[in-house]
PDB file of N, CA and C in Angstrom:
ATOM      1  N   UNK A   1      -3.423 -23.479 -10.602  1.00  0.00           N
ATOM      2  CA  UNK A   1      -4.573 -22.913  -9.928  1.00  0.00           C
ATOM      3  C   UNK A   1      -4.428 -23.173  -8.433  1.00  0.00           C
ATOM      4  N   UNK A   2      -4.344 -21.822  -7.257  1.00  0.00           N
ATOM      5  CA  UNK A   2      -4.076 -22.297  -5.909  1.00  0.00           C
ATOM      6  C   UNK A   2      -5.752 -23.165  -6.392  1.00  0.00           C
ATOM      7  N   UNK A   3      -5.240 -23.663  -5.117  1.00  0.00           N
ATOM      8  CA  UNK A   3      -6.461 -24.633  -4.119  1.00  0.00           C
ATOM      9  C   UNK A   3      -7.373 -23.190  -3.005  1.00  0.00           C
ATOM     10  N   UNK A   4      -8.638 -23.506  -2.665  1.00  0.00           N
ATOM     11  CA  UNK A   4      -9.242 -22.695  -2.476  1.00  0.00           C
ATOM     12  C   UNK A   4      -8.756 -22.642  -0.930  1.00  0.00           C
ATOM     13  N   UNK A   5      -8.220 -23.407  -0.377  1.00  0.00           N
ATOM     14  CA  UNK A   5      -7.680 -23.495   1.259  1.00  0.00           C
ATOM     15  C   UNK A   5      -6.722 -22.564   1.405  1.00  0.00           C
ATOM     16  N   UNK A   6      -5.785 -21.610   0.142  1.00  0.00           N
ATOM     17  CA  UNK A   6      -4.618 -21.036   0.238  1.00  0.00           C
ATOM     18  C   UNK A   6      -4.890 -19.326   0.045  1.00  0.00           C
ATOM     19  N   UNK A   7      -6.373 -19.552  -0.570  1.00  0.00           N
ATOM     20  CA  UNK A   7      -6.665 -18.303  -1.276  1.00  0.00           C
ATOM     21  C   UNK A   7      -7.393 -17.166   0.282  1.00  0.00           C
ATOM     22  N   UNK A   8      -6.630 -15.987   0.967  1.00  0.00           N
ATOM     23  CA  UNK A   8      -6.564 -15.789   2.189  1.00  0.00           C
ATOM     24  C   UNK A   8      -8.048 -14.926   1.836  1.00  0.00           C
ATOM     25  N   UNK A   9      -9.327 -15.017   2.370  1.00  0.00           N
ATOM     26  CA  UNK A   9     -10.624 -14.642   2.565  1.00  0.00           C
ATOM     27  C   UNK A   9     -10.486 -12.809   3.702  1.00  0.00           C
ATOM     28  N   UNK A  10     -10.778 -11.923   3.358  1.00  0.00           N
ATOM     29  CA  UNK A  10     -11.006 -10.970   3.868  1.00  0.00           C
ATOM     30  C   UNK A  10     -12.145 -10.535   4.878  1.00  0.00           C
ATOM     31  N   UNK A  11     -11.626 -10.577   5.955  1.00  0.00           N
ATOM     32  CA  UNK A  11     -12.753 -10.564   7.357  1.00  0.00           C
ATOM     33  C   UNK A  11     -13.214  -8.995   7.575  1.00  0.00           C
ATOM     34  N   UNK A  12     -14.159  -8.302   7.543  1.00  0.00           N
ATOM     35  CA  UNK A  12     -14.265  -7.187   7.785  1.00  0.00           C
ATOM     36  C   UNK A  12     -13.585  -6.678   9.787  1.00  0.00           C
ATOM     37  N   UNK A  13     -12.956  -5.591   9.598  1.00  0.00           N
ATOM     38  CA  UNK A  13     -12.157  -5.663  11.267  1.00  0.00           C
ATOM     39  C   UNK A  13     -13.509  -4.257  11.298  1.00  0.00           C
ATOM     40  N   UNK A  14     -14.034  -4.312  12.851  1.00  0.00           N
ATOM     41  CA  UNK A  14     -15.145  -3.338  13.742  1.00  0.00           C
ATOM     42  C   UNK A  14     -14.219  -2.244  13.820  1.00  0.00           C
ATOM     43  N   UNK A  15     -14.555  -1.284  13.361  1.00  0.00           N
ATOM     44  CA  UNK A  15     -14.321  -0.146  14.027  1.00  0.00           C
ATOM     45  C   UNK A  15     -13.549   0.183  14.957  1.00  0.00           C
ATOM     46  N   UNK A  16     -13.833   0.084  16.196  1.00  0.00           N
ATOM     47  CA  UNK A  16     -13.582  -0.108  17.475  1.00  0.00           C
ATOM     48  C   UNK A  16     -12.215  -0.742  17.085  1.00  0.00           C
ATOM     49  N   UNK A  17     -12.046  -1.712  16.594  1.00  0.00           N
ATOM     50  CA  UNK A  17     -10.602  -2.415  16.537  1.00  0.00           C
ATOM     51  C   UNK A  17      -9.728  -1.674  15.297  1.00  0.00           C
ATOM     52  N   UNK A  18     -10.404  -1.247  14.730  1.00  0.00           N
ATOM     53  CA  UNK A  18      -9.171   0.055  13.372  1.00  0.00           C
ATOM     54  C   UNK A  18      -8.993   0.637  14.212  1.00  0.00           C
ATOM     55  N   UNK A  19      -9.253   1.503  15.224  1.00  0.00           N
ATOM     56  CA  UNK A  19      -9.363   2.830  15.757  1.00  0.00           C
ATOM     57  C   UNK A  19      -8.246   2.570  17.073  1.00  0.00           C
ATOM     58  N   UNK A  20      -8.334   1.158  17.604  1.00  0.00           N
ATOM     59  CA  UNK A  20      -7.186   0.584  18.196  1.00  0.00           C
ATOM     60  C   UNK A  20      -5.910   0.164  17.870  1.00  0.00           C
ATOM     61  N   UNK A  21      -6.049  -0.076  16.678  1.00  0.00           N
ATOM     62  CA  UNK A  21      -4.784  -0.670  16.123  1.00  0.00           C
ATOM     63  C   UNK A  21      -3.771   0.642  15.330  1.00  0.00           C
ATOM     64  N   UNK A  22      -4.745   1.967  14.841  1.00  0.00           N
ATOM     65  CA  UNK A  22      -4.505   2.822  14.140  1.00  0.00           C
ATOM     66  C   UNK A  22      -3.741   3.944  15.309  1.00  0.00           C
ATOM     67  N   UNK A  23      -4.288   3.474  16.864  1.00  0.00           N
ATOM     68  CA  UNK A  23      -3.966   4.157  17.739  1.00  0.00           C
ATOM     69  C   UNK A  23      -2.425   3.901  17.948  1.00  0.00           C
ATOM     70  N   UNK A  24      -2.028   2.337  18.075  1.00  0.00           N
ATOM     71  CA  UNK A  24      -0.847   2.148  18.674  1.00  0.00           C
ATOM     72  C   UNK A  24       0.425   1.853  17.145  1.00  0.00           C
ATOM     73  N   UNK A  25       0.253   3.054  15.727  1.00  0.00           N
ATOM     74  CA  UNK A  25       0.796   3.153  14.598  1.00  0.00           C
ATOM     75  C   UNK A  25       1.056   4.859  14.905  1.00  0.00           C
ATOM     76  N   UNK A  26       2.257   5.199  14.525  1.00  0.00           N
ATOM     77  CA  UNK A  26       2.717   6.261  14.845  1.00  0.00           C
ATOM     78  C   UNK A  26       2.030   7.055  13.252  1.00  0.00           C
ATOM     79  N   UNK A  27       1.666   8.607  13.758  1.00  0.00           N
ATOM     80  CA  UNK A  27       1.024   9.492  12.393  1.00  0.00           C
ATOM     81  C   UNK A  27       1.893   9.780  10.887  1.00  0.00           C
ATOM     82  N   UNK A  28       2.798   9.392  11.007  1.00  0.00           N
ATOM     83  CA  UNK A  28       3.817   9.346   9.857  1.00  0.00           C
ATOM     84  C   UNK A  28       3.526   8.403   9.636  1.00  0.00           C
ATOM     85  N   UNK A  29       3.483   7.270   9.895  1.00  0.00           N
ATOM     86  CA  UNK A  29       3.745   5.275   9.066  1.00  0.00           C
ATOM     87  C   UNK A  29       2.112   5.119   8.771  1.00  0.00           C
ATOM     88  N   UNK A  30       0.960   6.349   9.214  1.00  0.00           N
ATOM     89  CA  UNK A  30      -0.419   5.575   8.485  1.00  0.00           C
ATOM     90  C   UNK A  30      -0.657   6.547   7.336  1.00  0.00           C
ATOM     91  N   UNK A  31       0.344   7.976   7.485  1.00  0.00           N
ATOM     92  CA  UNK A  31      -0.277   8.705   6.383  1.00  0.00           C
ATOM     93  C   UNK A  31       0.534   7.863   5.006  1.00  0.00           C
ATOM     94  N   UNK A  32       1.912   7.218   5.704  1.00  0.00           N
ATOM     95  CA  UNK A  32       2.894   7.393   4.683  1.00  0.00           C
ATOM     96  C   UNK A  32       2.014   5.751   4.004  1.00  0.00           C
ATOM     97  N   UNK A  33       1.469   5.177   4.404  1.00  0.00           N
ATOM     98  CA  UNK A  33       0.605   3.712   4.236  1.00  0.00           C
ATOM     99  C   UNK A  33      -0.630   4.062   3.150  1.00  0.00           C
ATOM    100  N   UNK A  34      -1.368   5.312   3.882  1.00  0.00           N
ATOM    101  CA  UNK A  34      -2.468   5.621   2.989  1.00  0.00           C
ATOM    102  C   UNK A  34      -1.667   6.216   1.366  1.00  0.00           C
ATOM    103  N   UNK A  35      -0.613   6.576   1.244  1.00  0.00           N
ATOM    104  CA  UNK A  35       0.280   7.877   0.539  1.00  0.00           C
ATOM    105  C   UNK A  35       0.661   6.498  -0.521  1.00  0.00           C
ATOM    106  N   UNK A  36       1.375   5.141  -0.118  1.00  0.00           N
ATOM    107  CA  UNK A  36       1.438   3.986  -0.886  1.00  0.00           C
ATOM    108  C   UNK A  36       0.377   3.782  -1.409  1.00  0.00           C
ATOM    109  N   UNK A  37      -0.516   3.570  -0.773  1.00  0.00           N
ATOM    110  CA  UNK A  37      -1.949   2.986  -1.407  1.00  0.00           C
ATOM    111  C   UNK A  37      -2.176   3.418  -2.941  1.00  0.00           C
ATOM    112  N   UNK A  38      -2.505   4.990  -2.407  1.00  0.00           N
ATOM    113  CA  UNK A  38      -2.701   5.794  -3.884  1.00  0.00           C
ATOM    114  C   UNK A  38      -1.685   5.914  -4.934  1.00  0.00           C
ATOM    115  N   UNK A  39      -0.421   5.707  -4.342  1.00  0.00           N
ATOM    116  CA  UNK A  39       0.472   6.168  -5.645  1.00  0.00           C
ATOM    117  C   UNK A  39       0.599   4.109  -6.011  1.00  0.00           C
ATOM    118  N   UNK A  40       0.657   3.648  -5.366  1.00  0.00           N
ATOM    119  CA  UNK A  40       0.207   1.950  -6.050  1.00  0.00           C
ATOM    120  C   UNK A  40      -0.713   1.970  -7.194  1.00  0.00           C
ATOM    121  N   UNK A  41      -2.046   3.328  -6.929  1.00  0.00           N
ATOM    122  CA  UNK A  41      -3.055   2.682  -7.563  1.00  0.00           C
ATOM    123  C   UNK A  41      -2.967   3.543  -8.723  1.00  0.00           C
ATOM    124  N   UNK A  42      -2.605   4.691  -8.534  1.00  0.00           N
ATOM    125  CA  UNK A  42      -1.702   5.385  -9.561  1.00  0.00           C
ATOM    126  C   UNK A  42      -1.386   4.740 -10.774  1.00  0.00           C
ATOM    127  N   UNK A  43      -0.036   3.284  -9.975  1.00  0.00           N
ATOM    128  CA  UNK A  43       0.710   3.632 -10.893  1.00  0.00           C
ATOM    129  C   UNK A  43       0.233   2.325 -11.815  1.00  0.00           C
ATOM    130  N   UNK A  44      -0.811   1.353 -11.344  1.00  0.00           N
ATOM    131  CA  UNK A  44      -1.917   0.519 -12.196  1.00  0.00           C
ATOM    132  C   UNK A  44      -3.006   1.192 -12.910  1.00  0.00           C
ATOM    133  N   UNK A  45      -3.148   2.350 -12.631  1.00  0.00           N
ATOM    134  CA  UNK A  45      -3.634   3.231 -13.306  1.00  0.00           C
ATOM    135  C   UNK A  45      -3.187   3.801 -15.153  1.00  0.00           C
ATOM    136  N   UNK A  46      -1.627   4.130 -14.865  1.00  0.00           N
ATOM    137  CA  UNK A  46      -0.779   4.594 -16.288  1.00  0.00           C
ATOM    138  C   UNK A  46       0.622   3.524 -16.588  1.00  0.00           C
ATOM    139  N   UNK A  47      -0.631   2.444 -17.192  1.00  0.00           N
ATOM    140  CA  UNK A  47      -0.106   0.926 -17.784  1.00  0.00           C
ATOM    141  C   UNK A  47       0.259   1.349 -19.187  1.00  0.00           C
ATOM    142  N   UNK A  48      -0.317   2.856 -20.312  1.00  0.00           N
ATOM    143  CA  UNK A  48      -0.048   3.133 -21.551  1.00  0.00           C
ATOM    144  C   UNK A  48       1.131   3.691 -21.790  1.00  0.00           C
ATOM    145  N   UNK A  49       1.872   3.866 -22.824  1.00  0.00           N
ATOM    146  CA  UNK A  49       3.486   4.587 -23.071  1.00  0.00           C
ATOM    147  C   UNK A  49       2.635   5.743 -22.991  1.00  0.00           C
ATOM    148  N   UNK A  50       1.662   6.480 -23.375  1.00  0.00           N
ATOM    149  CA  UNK A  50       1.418   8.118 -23.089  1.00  0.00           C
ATOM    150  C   UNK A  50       1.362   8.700 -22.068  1.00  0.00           C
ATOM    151  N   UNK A  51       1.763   7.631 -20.479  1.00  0.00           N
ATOM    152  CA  UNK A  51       1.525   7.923 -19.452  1.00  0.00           C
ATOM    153  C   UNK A  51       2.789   7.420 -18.659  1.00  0.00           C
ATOM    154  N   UNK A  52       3.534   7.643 -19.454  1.00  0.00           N
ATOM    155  CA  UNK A  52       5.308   7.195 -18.971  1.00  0.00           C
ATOM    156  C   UNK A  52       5.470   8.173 -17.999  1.00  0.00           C
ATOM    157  N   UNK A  53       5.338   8.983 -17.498  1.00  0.00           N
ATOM    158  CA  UNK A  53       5.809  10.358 -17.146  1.00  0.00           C
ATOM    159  C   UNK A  53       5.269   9.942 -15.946  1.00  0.00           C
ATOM    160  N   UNK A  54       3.768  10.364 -16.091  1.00  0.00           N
ATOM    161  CA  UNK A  54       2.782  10.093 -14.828  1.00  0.00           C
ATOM    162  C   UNK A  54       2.932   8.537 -13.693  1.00  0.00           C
ATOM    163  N   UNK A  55       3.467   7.332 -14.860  1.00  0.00           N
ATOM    164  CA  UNK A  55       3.956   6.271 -14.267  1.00  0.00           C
ATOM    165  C   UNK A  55       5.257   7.147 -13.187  1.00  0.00           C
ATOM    166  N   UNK A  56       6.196   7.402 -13.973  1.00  0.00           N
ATOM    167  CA  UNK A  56       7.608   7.375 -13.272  1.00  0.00           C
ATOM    168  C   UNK A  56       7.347   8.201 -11.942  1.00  0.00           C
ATOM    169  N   UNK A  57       6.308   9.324 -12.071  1.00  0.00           N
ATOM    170  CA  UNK A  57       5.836  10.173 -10.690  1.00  0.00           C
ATOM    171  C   UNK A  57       5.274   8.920  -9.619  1.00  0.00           C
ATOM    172  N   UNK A  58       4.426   8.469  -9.539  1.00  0.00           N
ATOM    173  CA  UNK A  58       3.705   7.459  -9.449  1.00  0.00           C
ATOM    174  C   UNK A  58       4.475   6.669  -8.439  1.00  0.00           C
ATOM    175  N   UNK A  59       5.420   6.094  -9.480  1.00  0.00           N
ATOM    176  CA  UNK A  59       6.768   4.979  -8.675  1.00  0.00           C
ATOM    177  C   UNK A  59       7.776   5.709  -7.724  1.00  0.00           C
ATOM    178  N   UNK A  60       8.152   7.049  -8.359  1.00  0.00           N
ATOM    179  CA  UNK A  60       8.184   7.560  -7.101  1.00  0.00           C
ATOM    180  C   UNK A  60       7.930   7.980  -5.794  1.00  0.00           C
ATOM    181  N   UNK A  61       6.987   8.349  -5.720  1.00  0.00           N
ATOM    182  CA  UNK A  61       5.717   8.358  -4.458  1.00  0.00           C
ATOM    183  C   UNK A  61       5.775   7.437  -3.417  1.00  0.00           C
ATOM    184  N   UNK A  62       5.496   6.290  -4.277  1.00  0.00           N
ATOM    185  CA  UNK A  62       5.298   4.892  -3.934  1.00  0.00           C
ATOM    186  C   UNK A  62       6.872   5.081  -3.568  1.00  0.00           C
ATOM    187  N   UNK A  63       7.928   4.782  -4.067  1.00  0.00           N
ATOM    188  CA  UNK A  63       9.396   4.689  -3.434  1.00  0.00           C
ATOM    189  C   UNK A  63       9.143   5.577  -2.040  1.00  0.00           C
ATOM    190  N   UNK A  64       9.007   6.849  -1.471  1.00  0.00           N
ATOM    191  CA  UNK A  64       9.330   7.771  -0.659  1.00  0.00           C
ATOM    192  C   UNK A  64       8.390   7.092   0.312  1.00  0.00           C
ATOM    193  N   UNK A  65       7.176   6.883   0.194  1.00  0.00           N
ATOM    194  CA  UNK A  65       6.453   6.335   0.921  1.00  0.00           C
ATOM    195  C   UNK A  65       6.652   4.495   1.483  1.00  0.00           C
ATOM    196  N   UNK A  66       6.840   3.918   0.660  1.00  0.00           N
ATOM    197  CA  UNK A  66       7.751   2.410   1.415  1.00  0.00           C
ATOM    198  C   UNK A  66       9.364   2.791   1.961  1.00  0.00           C
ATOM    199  N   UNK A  67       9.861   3.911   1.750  1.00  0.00           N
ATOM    200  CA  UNK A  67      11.318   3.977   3.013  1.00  0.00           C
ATOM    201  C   UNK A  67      10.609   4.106   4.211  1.00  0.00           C
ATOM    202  N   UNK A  68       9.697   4.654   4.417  1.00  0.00           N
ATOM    203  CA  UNK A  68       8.765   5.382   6.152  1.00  0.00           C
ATOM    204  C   UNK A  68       8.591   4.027   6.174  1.00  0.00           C
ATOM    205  N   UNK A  69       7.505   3.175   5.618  1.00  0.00           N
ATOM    206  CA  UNK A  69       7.069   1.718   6.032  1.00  0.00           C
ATOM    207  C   UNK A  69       7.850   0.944   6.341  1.00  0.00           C
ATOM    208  N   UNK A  70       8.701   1.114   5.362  1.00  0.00           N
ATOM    209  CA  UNK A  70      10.282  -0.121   5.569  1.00  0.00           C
ATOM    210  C   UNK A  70      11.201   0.321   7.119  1.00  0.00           C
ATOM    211  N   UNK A  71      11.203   0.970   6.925  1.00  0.00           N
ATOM    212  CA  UNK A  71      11.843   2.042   8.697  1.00  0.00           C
ATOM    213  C   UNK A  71      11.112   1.318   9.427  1.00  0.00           C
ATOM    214  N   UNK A  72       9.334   1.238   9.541  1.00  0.00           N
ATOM    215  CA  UNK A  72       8.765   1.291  11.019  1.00  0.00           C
ATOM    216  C   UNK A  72       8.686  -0.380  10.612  1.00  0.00           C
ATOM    217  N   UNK A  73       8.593  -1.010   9.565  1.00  0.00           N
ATOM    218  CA  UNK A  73       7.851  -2.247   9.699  1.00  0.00           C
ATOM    219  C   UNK A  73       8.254  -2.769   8.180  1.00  0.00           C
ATOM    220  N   UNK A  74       9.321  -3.589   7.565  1.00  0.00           N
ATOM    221  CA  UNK A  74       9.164  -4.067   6.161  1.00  0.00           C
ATOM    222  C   UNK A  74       8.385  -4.606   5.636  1.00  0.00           C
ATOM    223  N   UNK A  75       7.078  -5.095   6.155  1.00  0.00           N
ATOM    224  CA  UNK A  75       6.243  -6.464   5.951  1.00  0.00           C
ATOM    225  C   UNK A  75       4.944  -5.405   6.024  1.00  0.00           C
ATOM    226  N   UNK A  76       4.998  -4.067   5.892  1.00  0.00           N
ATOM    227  CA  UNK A  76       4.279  -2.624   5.710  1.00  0.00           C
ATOM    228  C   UNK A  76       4.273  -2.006   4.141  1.00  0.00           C
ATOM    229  N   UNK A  77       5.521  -3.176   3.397  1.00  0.00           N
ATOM    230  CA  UNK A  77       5.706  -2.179   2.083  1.00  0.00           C
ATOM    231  C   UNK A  77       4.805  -2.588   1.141  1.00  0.00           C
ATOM    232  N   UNK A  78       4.278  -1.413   0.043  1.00  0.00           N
ATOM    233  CA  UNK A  78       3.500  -1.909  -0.755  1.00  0.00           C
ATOM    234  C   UNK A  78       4.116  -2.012  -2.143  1.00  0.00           C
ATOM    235  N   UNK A  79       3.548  -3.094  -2.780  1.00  0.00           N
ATOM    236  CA  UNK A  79       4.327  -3.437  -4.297  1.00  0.00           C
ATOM    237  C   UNK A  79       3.367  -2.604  -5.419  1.00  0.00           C
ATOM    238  N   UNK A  80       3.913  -2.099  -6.285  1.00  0.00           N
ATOM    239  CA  UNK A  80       3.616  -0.955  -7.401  1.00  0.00           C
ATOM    240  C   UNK A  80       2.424  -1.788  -8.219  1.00  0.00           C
ATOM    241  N   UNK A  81       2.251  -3.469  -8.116  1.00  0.00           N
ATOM    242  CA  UNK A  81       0.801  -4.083  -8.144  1.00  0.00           C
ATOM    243  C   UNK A  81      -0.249  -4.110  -7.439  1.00  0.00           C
ATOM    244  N   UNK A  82      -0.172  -3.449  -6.203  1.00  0.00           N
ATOM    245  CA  UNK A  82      -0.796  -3.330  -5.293  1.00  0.00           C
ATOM    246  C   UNK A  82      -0.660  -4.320  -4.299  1.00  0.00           C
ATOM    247  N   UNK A  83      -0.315  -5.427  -4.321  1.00  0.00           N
ATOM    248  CA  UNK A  83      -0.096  -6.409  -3.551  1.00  0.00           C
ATOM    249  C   UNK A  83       1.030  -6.278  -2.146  1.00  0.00           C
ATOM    250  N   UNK A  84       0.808  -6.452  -1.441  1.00  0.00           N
ATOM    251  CA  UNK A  84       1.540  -6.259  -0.150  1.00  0.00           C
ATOM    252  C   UNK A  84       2.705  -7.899  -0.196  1.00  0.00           C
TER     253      UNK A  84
END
C-alpha cells in the first residue's frame, strides 16, 4: 500500500494557464494528445474477447498517436491503461 505522501493529488490549473501552456504546444502534439486519450479509453473500454477487433483498432490509434508525442516529447506518451 503506497503511503499517502507518494500518492500525487490533482490541482485544478485556471484557465488562463491551459490556454498558455496549450499556446506554446504545437497543433499536431495537442490533437495527437487528445487522439491518445480516447483511443486509451477505448481500449479500457473492449476488455471482452467479443471486442478483440475493436481492441486491436483501439491500440492502434493509440500507437499512431504516441509516435507524434514521442517525436515532440516521450514523457507525452500515453499507456493503453491510461496512465501516463
Amino acid at each position: 500500500m503506497p503511503s499517502s505522501s507518494s500518492i500525487p493529488i490533482p490541482v485544478p490549473i485556471p484557465d488562463a494557464v491551459a490556454i498558455l501552456i496549450g499556446d506554446c504546444i504545437p497543433e499536431n502534439v495537442l490533437q495527437a494528445e487528445i487522439a491518445a486519450e480516447q483511443a486509451a479509453y477505448r481500449v479500457r473500454l473492449s476488455r471482452t474477447p467479443f471486442s478483440r477487433e475493436a481492441r486491436e483498432y483501439a491500440l492502434g490509434d493509440l500507437a499512431r498517436a504516441n509516435k507524434v508525442l514521442a517525436a515532440y516529447d516521450p514523457r507525452l506518451m500515453v499507456r493503453a491503461g491510461g496512465a501516463r
